[in-house]
N, C-alpha and C. Protein backbone atom coordinates (compact mmCIF):
# COMPACT_ATOMS: atom_id res chain seq x y z
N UNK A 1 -2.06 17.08 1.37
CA UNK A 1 -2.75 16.53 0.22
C UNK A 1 -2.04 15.25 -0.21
N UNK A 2 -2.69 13.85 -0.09
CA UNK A 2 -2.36 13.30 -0.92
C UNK A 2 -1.16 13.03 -2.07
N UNK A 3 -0.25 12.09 -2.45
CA UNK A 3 1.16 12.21 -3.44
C UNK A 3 0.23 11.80 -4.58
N UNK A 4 -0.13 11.92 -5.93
CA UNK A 4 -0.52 11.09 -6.72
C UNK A 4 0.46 10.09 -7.54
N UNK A 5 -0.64 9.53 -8.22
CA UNK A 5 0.72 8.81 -8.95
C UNK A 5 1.19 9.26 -9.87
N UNK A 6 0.77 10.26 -10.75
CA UNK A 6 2.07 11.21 -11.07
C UNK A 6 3.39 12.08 -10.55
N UNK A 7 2.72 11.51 -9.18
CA UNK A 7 3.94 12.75 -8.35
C UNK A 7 4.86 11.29 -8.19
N UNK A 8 4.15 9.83 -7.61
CA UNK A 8 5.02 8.56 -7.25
C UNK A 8 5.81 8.27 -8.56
N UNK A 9 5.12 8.67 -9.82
CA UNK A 9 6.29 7.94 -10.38
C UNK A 9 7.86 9.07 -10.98
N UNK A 10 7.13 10.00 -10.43
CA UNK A 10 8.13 11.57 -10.85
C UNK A 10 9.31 10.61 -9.87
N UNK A 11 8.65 10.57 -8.59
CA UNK A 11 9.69 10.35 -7.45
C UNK A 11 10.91 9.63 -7.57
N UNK A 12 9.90 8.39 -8.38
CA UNK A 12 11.38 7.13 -8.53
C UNK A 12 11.70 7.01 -9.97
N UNK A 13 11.22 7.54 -10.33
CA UNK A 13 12.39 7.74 -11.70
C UNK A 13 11.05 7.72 -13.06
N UNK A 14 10.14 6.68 -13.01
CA UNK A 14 9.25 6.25 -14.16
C UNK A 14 9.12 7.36 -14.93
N UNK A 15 8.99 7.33 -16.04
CA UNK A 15 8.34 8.29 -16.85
C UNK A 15 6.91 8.31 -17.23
N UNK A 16 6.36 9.21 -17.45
CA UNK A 16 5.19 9.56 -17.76
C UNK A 16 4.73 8.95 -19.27
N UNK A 17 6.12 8.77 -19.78
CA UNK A 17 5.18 8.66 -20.87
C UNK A 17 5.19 6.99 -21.05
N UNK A 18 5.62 6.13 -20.29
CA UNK A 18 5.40 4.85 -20.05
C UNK A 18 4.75 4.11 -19.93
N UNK A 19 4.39 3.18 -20.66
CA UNK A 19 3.63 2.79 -20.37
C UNK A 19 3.25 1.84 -18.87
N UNK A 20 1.80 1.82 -18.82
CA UNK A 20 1.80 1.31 -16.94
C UNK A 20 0.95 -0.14 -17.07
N UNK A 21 1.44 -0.69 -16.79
CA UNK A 21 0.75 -2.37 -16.56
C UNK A 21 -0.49 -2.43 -15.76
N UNK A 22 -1.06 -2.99 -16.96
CA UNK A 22 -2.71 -2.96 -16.61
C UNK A 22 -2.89 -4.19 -15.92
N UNK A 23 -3.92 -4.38 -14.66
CA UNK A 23 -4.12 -5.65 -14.02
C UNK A 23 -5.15 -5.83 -13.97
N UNK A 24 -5.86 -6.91 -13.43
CA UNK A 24 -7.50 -6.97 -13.25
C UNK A 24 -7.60 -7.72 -12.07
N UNK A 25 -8.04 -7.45 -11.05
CA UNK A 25 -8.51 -8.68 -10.29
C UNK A 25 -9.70 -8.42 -10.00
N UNK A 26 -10.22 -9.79 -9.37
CA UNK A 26 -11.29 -9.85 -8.92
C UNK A 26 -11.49 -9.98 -6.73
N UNK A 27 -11.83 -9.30 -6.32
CA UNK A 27 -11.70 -8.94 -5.21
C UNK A 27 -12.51 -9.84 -4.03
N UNK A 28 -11.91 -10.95 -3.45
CA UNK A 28 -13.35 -11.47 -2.68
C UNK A 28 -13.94 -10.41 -1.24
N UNK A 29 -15.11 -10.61 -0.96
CA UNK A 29 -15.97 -9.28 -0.10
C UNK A 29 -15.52 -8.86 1.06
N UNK A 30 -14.54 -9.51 1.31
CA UNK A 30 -13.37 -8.75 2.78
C UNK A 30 -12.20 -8.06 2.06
N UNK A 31 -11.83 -8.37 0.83
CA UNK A 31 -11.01 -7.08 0.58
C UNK A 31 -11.34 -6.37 -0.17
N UNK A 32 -12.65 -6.47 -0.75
CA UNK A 32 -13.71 -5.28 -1.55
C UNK A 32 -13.80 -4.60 -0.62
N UNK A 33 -14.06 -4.53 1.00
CA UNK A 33 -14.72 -3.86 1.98
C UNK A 33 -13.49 -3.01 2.45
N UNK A 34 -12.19 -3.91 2.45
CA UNK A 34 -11.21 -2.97 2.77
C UNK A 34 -10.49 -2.03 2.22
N UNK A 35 -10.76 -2.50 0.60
CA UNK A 35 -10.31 -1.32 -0.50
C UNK A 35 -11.31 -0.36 -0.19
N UNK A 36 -12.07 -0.16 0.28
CA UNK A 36 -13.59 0.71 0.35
C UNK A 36 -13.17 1.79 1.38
N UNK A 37 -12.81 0.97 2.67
CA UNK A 37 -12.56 1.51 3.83
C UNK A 37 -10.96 2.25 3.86
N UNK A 38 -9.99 1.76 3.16
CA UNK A 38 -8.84 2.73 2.63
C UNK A 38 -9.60 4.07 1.90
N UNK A 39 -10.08 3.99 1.00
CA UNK A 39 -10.58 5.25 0.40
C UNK A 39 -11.48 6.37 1.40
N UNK A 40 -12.24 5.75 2.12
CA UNK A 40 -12.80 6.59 3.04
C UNK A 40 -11.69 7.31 3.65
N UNK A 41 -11.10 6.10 4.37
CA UNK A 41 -10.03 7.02 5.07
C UNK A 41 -9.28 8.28 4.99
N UNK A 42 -8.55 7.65 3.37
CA UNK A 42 -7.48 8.19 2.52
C UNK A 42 -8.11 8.93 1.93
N UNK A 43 -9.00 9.17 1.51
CA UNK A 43 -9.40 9.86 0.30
C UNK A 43 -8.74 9.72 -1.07
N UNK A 44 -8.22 8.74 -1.76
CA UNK A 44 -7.24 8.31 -2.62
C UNK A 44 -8.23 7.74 -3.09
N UNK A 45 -8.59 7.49 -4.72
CA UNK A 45 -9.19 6.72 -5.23
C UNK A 45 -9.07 4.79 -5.13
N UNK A 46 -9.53 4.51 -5.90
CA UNK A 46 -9.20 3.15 -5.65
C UNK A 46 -7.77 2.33 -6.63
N UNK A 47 -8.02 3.06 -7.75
CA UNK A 47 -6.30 2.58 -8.02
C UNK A 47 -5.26 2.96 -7.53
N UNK A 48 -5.37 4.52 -6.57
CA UNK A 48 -3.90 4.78 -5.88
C UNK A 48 -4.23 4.24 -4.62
N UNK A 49 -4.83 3.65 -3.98
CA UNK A 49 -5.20 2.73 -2.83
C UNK A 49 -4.63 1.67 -2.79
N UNK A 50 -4.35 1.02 -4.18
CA UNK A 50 -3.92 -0.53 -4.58
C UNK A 50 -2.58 -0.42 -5.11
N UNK A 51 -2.49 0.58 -6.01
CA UNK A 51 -0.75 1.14 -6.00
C UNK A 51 -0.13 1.26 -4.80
N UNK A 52 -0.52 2.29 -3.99
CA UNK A 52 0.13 2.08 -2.50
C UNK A 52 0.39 0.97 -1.99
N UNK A 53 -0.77 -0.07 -1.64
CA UNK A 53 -1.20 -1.17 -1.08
C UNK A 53 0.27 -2.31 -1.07
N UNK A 54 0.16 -2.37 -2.71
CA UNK A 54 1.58 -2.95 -3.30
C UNK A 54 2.83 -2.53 -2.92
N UNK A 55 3.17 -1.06 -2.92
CA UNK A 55 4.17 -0.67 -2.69
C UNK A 55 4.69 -0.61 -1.35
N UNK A 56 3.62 -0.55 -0.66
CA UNK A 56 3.29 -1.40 1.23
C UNK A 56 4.07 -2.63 1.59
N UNK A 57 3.41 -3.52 0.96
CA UNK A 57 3.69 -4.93 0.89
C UNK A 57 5.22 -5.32 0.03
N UNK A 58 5.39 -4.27 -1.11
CA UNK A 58 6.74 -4.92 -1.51
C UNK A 58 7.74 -4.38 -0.31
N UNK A 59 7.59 -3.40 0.57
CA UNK A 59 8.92 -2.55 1.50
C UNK A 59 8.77 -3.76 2.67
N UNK A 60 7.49 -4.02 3.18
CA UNK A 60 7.84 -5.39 4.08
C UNK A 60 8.21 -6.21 3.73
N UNK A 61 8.30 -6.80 2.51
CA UNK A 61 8.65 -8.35 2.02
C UNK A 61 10.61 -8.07 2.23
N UNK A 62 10.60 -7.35 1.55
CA UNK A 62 12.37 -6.44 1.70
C UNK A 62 13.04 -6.58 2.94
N UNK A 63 12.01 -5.66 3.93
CA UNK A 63 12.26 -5.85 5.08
C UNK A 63 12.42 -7.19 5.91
N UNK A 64 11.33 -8.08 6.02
CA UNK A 64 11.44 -9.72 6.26
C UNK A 64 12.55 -10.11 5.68
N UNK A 65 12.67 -10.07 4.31
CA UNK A 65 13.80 -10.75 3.49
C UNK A 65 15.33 -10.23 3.85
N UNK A 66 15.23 -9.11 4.37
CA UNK A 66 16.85 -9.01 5.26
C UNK A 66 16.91 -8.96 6.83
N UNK A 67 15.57 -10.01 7.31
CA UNK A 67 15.41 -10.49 8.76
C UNK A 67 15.36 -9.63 9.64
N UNK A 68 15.09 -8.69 9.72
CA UNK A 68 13.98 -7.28 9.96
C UNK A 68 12.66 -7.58 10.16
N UNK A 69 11.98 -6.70 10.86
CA UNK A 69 10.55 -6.53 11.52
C UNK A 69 9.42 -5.73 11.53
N UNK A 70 8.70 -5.64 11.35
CA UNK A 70 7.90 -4.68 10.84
C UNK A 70 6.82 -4.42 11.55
N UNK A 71 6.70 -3.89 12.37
CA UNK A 71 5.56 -3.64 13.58
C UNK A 71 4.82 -2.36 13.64
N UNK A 72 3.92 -2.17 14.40
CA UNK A 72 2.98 -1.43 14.55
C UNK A 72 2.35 -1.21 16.23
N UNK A 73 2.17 0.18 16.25
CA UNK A 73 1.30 0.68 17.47
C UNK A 73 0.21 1.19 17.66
N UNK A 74 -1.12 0.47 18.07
CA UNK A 74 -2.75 0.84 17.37
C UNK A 74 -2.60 1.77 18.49
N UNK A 75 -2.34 2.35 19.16
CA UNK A 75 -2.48 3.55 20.29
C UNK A 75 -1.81 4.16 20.84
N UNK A 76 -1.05 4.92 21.54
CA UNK A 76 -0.08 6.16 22.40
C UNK A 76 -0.09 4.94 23.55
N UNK A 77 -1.10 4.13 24.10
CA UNK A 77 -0.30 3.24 25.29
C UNK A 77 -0.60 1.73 25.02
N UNK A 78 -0.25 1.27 23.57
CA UNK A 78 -0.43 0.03 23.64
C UNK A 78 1.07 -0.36 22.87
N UNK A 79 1.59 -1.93 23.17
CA UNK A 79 2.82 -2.02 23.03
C UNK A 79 2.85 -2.19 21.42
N UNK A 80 4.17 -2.49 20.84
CA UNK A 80 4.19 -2.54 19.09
C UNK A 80 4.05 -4.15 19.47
N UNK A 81 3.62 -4.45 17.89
CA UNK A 81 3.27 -5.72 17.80
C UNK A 81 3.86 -6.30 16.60
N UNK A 82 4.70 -7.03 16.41
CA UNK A 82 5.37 -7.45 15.30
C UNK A 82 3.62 -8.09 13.95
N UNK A 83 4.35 -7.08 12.62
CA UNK A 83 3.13 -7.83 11.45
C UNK A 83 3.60 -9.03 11.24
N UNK A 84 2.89 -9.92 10.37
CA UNK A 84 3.31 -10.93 10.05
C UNK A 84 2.05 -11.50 8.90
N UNK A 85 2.22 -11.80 7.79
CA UNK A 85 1.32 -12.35 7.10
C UNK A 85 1.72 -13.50 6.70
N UNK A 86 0.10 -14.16 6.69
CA UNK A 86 0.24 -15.79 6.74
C UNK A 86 0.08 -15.98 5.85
């Protein structure tokens, strides 16, 4: 099952009774489609989709930033492929 984000912020310390920073964006139609297609997947609503998402992206930036690599394997016989965002 799924961690929620009551269980993520149990994890790292946040408290519950904290308050949580509200954001707004506006999504252009390739990452409307991919927030869409995470939830299918995941079954995670769409704000723990984008919580994750973030918390994704801050562990690679970390990673890059102490010249480290961050790769991926789309199959059992295809080689890893270093990420990289432009």
């Amino acid at each position: 099952m799924p961690e929620t984000v009551e269980e993520a912020n149990d994890r790292v310390g946040r408290s519950r009774t904290s308050p949580a920073d509200r954001v707004t964006a506006n999504l252009p139609p390739r990452a409307a489609l991919a927030l869409e297609r995470i939830v299918e997947l995941t079954g995670y609503s769409k704000t723990d989709s984008i919580i994750r998402a973030i918390q994704v992206y801050a562990y690679m930036e970390e990673v890059w930033s102490a010249g480290g690599a961050v790769s991926v394997t789309e199959d059992p016989d295809s080689e890893p492929q270093q990420l990289k965002i432009l």
